[in-house]
C-alpha atoms as a PDB file:
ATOM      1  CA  UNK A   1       0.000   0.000   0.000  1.00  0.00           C
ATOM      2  CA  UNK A   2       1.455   3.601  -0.597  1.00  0.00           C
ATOM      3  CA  UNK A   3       0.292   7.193   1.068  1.00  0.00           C
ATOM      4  CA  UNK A   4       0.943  10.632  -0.631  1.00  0.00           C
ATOM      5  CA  UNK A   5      -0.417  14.163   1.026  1.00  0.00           C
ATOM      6  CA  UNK A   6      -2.624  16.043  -0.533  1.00  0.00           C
ATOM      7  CA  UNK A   7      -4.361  19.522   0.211  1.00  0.00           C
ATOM      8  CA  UNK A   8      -7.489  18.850   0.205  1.00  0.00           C
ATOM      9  CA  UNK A   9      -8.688  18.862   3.740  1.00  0.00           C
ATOM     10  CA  UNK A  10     -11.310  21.251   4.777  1.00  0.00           C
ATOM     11  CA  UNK A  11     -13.485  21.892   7.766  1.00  0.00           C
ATOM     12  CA  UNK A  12     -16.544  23.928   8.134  1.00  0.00           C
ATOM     13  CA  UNK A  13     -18.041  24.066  11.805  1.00  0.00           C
ATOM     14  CA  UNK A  14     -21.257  25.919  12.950  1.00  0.00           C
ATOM     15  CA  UNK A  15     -24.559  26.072  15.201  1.00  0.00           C
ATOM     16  CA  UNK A  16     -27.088  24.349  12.592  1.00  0.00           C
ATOM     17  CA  UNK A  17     -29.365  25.977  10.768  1.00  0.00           C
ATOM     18  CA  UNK A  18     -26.533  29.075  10.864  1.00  0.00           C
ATOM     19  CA  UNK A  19     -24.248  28.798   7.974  1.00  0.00           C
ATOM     20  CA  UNK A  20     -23.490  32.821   8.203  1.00  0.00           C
ATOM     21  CA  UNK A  21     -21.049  31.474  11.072  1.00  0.00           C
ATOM     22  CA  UNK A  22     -18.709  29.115   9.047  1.00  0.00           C
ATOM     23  CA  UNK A  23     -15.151  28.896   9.418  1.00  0.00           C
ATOM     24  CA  UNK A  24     -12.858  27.011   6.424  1.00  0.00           C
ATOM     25  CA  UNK A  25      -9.563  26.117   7.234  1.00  0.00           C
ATOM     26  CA  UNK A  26      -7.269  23.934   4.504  1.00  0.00           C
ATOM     27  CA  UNK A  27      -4.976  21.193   5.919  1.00  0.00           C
ATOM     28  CA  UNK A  28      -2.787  18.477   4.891  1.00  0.00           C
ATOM     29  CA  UNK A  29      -4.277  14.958   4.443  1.00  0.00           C
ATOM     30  CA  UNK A  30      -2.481  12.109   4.089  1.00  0.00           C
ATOM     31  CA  UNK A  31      -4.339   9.085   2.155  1.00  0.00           C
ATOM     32  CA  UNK A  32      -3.746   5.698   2.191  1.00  0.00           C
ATOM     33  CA  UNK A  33      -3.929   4.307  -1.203  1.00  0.00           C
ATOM     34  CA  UNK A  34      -5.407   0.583  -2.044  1.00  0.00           C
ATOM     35  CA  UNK A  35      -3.744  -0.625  -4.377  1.00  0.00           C
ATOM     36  CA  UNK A  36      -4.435  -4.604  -4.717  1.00  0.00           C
ATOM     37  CA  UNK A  37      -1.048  -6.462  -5.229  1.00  0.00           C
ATOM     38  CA  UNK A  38      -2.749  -9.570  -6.627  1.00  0.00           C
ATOM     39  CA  UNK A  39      -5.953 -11.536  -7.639  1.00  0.00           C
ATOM     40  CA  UNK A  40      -7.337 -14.339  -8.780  1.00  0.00           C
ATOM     41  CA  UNK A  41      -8.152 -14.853 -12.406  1.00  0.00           C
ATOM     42  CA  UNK A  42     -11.681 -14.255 -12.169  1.00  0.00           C
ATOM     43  CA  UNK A  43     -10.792 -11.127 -10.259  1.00  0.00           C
ATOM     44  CA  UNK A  44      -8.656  -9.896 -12.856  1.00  0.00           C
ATOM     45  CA  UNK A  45     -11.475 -10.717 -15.740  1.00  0.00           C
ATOM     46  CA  UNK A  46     -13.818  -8.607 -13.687  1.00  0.00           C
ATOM     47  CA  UNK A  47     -11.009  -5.915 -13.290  1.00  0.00           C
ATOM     48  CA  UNK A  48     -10.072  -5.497 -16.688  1.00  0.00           C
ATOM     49  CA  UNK A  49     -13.781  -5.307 -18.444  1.00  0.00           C
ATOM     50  CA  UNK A  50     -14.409  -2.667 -15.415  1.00  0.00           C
ATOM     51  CA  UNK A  51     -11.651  -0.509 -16.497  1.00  0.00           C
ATOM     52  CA  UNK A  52     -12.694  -1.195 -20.183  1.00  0.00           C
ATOM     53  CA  UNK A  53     -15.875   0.217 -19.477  1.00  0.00           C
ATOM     54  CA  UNK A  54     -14.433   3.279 -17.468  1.00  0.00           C
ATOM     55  CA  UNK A  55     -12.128   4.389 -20.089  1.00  0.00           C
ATOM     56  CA  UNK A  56     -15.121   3.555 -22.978  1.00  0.00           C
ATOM     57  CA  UNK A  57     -17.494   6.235 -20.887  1.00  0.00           C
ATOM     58  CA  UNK A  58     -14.655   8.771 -20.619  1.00  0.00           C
ATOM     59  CA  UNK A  59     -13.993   8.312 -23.946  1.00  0.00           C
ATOM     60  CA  UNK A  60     -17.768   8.797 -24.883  1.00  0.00           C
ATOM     61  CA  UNK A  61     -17.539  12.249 -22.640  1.00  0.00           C
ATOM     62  CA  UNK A  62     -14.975  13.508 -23.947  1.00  0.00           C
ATOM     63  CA  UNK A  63     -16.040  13.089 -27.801  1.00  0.00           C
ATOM     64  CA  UNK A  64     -19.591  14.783 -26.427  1.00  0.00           C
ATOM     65  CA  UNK A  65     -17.783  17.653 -24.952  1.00  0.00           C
ATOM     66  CA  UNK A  66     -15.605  18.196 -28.259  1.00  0.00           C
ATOM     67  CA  UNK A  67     -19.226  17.803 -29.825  1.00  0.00           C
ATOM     68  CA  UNK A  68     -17.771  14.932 -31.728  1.00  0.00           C
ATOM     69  CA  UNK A  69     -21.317  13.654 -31.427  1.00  0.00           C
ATOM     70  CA  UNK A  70     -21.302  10.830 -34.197  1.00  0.00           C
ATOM     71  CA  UNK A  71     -18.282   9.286 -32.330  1.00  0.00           C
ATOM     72  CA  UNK A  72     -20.068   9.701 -29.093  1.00  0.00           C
ATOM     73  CA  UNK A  73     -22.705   7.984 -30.505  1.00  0.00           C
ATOM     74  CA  UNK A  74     -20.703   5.512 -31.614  1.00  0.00           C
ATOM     75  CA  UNK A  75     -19.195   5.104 -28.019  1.00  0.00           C
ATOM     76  CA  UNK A  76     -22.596   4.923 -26.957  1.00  0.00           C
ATOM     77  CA  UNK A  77     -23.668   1.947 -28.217  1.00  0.00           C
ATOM     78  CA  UNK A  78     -20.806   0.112 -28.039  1.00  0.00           C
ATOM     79  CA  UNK A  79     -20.818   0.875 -23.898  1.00  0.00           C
ATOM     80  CA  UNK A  80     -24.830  -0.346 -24.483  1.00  0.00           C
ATOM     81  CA  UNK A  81     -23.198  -3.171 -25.971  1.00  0.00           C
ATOM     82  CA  UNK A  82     -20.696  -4.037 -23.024  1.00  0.00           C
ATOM     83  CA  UNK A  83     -23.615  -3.490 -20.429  1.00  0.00           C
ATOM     84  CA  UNK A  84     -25.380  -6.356 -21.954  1.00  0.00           C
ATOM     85  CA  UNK A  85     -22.973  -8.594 -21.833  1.00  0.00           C
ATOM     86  CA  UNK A  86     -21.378  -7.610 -18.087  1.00  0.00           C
ATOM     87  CA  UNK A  87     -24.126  -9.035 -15.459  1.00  0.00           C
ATOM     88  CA  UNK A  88     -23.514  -6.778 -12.626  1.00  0.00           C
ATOM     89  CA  UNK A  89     -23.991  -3.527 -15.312  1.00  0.00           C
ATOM     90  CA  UNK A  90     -26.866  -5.006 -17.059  1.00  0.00           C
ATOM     91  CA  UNK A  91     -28.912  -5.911 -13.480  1.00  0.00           C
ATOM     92  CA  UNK A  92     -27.506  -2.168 -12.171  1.00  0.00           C
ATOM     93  CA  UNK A  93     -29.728  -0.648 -15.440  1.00  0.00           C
ATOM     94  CA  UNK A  94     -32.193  -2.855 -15.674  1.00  0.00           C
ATOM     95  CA  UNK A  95     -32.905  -1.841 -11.725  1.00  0.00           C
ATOM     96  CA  UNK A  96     -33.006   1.741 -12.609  1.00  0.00           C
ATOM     97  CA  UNK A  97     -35.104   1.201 -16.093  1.00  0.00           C
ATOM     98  CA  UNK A  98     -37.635  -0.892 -13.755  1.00  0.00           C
ATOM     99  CA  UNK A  99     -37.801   1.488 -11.109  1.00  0.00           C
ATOM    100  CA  UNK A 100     -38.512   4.075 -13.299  1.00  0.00           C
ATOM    101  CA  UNK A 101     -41.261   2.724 -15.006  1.00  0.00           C
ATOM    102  CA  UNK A 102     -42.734   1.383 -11.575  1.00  0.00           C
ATOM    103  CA  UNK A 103     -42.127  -2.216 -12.247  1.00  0.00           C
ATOM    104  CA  UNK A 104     -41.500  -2.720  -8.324  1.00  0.00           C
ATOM    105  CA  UNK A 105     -41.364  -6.872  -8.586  1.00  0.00           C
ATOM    106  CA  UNK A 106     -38.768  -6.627 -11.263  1.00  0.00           C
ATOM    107  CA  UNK A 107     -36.591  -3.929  -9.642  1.00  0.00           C
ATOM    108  CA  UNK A 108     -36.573  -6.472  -6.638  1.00  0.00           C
ATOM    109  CA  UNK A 109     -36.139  -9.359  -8.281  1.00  0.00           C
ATOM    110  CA  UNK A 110     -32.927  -7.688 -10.559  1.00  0.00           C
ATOM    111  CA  UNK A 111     -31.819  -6.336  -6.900  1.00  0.00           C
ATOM    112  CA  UNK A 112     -31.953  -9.849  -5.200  1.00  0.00           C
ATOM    113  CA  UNK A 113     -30.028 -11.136  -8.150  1.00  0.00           C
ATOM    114  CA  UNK A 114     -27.308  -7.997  -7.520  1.00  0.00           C
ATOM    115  CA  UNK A 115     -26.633  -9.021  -4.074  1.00  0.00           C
ATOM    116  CA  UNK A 116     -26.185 -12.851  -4.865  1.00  0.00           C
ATOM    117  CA  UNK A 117     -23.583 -11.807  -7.467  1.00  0.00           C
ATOM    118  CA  UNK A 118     -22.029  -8.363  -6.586  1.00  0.00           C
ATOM    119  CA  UNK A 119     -23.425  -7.512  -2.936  1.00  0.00           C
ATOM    120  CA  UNK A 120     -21.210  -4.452  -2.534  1.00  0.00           C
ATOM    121  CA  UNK A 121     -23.059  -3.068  -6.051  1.00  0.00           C
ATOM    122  CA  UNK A 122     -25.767  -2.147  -4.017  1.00  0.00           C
ATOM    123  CA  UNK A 123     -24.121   0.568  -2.061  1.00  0.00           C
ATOM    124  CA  UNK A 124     -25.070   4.196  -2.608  1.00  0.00           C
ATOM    125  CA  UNK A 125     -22.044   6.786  -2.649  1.00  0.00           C
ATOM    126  CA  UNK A 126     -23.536   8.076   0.594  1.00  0.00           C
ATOM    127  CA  UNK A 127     -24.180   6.860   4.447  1.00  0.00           C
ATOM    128  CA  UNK A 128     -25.638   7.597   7.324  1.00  0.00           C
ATOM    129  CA  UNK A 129     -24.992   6.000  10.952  1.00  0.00           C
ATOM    130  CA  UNK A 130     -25.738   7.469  14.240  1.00  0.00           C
ATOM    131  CA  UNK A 131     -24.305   6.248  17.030  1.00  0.00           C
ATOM    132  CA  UNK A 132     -24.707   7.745  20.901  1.00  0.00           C
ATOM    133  CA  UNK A 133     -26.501  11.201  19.552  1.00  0.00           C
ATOM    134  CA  UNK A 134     -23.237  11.399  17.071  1.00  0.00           C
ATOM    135  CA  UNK A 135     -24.817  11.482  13.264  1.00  0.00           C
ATOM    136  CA  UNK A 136     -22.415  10.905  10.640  1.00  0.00           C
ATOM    137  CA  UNK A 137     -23.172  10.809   7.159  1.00  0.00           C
ATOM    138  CA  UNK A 138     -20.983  10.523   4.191  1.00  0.00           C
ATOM    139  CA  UNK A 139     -20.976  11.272   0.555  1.00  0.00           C
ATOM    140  CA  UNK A 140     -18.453  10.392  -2.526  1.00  0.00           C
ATOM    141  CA  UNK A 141     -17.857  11.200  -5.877  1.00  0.00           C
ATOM    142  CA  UNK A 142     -15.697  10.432  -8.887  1.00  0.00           C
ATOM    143  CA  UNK A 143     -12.974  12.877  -9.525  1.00  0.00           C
ATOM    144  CA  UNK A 144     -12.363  12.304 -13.203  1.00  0.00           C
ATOM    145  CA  UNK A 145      -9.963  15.377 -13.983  1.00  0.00           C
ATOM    146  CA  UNK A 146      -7.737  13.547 -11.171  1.00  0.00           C
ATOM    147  CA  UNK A 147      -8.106   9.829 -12.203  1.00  0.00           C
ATOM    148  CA  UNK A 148      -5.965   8.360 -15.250  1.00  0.00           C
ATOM    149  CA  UNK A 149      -7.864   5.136 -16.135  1.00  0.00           C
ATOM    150  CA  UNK A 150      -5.386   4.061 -18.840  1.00  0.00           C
ATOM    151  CA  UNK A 151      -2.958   4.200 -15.856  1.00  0.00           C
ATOM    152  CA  UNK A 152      -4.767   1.844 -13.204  1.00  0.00           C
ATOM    153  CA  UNK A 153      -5.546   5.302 -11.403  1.00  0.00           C
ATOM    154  CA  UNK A 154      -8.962   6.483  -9.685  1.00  0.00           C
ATOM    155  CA  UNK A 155      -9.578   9.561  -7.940  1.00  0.00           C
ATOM    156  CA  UNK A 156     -12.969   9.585  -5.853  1.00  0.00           C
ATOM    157  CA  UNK A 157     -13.295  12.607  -3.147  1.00  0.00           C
ATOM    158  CA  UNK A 158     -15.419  12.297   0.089  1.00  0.00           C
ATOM    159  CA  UNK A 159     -17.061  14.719   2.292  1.00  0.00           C
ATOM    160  CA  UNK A 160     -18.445  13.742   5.987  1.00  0.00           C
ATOM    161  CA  UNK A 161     -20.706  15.866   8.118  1.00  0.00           C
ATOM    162  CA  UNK A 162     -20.331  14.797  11.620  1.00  0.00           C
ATOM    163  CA  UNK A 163     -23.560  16.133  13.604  1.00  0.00           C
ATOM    164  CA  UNK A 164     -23.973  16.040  17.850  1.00  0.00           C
ATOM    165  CA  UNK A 165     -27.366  15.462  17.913  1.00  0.00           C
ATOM    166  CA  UNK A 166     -26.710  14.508  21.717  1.00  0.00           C
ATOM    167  CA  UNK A 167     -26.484  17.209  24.894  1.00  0.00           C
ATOM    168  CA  UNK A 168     -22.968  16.624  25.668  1.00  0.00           C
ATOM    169  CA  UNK A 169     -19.621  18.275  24.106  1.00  0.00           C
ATOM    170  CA  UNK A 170     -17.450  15.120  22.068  1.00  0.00           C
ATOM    171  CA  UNK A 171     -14.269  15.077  20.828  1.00  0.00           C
ATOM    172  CA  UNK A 172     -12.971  13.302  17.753  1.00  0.00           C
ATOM    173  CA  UNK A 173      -9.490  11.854  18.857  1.00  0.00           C
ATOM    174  CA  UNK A 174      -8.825   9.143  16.224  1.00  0.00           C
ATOM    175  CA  UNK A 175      -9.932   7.432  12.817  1.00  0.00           C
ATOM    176  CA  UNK A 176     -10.317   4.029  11.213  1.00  0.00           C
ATOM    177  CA  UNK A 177     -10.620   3.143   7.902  1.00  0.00           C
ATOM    178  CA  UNK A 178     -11.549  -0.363   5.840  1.00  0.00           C
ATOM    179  CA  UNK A 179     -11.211   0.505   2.766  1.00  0.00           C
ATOM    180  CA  UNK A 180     -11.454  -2.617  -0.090  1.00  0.00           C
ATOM    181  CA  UNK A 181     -10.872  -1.710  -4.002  1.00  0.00           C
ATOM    182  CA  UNK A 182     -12.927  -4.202  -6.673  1.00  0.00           C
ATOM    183  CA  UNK A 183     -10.402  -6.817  -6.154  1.00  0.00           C
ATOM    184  CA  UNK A 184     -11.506  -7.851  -2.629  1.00  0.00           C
ATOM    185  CA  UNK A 185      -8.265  -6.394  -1.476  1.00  0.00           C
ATOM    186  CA  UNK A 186      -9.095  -4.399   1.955  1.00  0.00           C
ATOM    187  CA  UNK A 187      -6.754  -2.064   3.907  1.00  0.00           C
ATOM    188  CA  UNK A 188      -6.544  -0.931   7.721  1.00  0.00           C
ATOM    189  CA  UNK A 189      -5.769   2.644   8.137  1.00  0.00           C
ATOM    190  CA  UNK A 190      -5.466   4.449  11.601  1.00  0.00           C
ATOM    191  CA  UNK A 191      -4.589   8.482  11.963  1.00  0.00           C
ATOM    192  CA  UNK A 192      -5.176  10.525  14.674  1.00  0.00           C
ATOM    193  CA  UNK A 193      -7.983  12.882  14.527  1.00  0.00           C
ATOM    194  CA  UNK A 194      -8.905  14.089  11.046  1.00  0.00           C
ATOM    195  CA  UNK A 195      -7.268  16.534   8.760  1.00  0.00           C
ATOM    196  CA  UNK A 196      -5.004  17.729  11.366  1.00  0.00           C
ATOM    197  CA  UNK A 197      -6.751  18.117  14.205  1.00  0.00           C
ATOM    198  CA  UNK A 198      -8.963  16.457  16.727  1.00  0.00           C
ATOM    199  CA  UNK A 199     -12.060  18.662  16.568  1.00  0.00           C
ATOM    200  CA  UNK A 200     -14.753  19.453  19.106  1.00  0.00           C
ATOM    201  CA  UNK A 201     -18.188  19.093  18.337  1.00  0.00           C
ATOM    202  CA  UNK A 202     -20.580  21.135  20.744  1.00  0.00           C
ATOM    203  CA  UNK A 203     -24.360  19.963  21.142  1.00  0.00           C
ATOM    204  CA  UNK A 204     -26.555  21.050  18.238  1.00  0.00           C
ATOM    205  CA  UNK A 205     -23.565  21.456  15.893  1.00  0.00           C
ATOM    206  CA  UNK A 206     -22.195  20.098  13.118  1.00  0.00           C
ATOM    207  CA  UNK A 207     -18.360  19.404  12.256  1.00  0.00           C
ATOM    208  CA  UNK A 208     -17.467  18.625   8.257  1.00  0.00           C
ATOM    209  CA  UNK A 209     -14.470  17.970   6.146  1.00  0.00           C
ATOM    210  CA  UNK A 210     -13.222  16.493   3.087  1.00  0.00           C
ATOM    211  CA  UNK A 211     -10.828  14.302   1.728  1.00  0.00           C
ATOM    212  CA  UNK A 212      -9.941  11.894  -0.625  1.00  0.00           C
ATOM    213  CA  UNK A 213      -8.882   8.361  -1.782  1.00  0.00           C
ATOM    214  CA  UNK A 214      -7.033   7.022  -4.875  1.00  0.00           C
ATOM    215  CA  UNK A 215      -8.040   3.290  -6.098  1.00  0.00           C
ATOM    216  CA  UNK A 216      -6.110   0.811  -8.474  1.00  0.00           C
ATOM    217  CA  UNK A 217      -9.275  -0.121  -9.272  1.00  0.00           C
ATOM    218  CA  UNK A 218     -12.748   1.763 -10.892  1.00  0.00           C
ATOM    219  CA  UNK A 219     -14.736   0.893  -8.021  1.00  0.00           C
ATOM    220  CA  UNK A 220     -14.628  -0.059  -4.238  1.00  0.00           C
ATOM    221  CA  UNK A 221     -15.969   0.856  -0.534  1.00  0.00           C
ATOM    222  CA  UNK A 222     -15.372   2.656   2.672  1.00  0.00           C
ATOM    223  CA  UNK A 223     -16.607   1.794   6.354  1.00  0.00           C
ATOM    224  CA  UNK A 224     -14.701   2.529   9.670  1.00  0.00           C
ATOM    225  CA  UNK A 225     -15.400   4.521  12.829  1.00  0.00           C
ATOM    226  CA  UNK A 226     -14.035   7.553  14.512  1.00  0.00           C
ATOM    227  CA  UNK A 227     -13.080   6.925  18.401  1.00  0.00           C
ATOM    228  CA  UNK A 228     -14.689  10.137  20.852  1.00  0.00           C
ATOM    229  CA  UNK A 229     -14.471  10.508  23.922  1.00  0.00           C
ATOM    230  CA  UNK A 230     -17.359  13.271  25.880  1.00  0.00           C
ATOM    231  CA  UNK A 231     -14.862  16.311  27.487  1.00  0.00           C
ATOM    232  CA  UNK A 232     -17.618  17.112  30.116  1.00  0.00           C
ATOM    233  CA  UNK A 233     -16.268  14.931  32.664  1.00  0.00           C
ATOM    234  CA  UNK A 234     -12.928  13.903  33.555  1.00  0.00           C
ATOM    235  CA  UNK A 235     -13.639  10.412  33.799  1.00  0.00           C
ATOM    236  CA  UNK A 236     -15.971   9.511  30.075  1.00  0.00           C
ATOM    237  CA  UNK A 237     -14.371   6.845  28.561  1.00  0.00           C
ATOM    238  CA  UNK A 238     -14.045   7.378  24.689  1.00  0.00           C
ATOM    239  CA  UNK A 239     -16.766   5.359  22.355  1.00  0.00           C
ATOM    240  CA  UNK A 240     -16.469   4.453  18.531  1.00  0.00           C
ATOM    241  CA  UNK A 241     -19.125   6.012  16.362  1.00  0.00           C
ATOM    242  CA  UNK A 242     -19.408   3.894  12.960  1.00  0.00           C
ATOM    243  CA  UNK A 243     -19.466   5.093   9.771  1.00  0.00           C
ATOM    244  CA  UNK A 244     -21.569   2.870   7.625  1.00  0.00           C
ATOM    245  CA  UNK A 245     -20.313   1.547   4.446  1.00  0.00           C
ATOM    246  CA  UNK A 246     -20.786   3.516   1.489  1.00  0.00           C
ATOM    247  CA  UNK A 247     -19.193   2.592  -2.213  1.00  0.00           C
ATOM    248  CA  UNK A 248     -16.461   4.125  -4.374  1.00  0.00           C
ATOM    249  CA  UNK A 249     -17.375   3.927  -8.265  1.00  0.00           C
ATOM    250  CA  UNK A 250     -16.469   5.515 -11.383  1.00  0.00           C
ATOM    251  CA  UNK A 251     -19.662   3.882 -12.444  1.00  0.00           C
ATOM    252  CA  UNK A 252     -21.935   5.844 -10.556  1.00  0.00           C
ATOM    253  CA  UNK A 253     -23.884   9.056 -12.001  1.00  0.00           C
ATOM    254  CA  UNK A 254     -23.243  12.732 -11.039  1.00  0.00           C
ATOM    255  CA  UNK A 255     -19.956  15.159 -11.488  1.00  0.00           C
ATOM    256  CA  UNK A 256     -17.219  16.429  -9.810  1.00  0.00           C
ATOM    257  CA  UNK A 257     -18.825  18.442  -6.986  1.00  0.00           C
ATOM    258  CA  UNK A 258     -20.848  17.574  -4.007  1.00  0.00           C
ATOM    259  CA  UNK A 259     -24.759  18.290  -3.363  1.00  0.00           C
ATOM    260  CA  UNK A 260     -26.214  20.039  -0.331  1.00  0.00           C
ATOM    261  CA  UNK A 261     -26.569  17.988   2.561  1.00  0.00           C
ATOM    262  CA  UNK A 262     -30.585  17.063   3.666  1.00  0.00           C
END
């Protein structure tokens, strides 16, 4: 596994409901990169028609940004093509298609075939877990002016909103990351605090930062907990407050930047 630093680290902490009372500061991050280091054949099959199809849809956005539209057409139905024959991409569509038409028995009878294939396909690029008062949700996205498919390289960016829904003042003192690329290849990390520093959330306010992760792979998923520890009394011991899983994927609709938070 290698690490590199990068500046991307940002916190914004206010009362809630009062964004007029941000504060940004930038900091230096250092990520942990999964890189897998081996796999088995089938593995590698799956790998290689994943990055095939990566590098096909950036190819296909690229000609429709150049409006080079008859070879983005042309892109088009050739990544039409490759979703048809790749299981996990045609039951991903054929969820959404049924959805939208309403077809509710299909879309759960595609979904149930999903998770007996390619369980981790059914993550969202967001989570939310709340553990002791502490809400903590999460939300990623696919950094394609950073990645370099051709190269094995995928950038995704995440952002986490850590709310203290609770009445007592908690401290973030330490991290944990799984983090596990397409291959099935998962790696530890540890750091102390976040972006720097060990932050205090007050009651009714909400703590946020972002960082980022590169992947050998176009896809993969993040889980792990931040250890707290309540600062109104001497004696609180500290507590872990999970962050539930939530995928990596180049796959996944939406650009570069990150939505409001609900």
């Amino acid at each position: 596994m290698s690490s590199f630093s990068l500046n991307v680290g940002m916190k914004l902490s206010w009362p809630i409901g009062d964004v007029s009372r941000q504060q940004i500061q930038m900091g230096n991050v250092k990520i942990m990169a999964c890189v897998s280091d081996g796999s088995t054949p089938s593995q590698s099959s799956f790998l290689s028609r994943s990055q095939t199809y990566a590098l096909l849809k950036q190819q296909m956005d690229v000609a429709a940004k150049s409006e080079d539209y008859k070879e983005a057409a042309r892109l088009r139905d050739s990544l039409k093509i490759f979703e048809d024959q790749e299981p996990v991409l045609r039951l991903q569509r054929l969820v959404k298609e049924a959805i939208a038409q309403e077809r509710f028995e299909d879309a759960a009878r595609y979904r149930d075939e999903l998770k007996d294939i390619a369980p981790h396909s059914l993550l969202k690029c967001s989570s939310e877990a709340t553990t002791l008062g502490i809400r903590v949700q999460v939300r990623s996205v696919y950094i394609e002016g950073r990645s370099q498919p051709s190269k094995g390289l995928y950038f995704f960016a995440y952002r986490i909103r850590i709310t203290n829904n609770s009445d007592r003042p908690a401290q973030l003192l330490r991290r944990h990351w799984i983090i596990t690329d397409a291959n099935g290849k998962t790696e530890n990390v540890w750091g102390i605090g976040v972006i720097g520093e060990q932050p205090v959330v007050l009651p009714n306010t909400a703590f946020e930062y972002s960082s980022a992760c590169p992947l050998g792979t176009p896809s993969g998923r993040m889980e792990g907990d931040f250890e707290m520890k309540h600062i109104d009394r001497v004696d609180s011991r500290t507590f872990n407050v999970s962050i539930a899983p939530f995928s990596l994927s180049k796959l996944e609709d939406g650009s570069d930047t990150f939505s409001d938070w609900s």
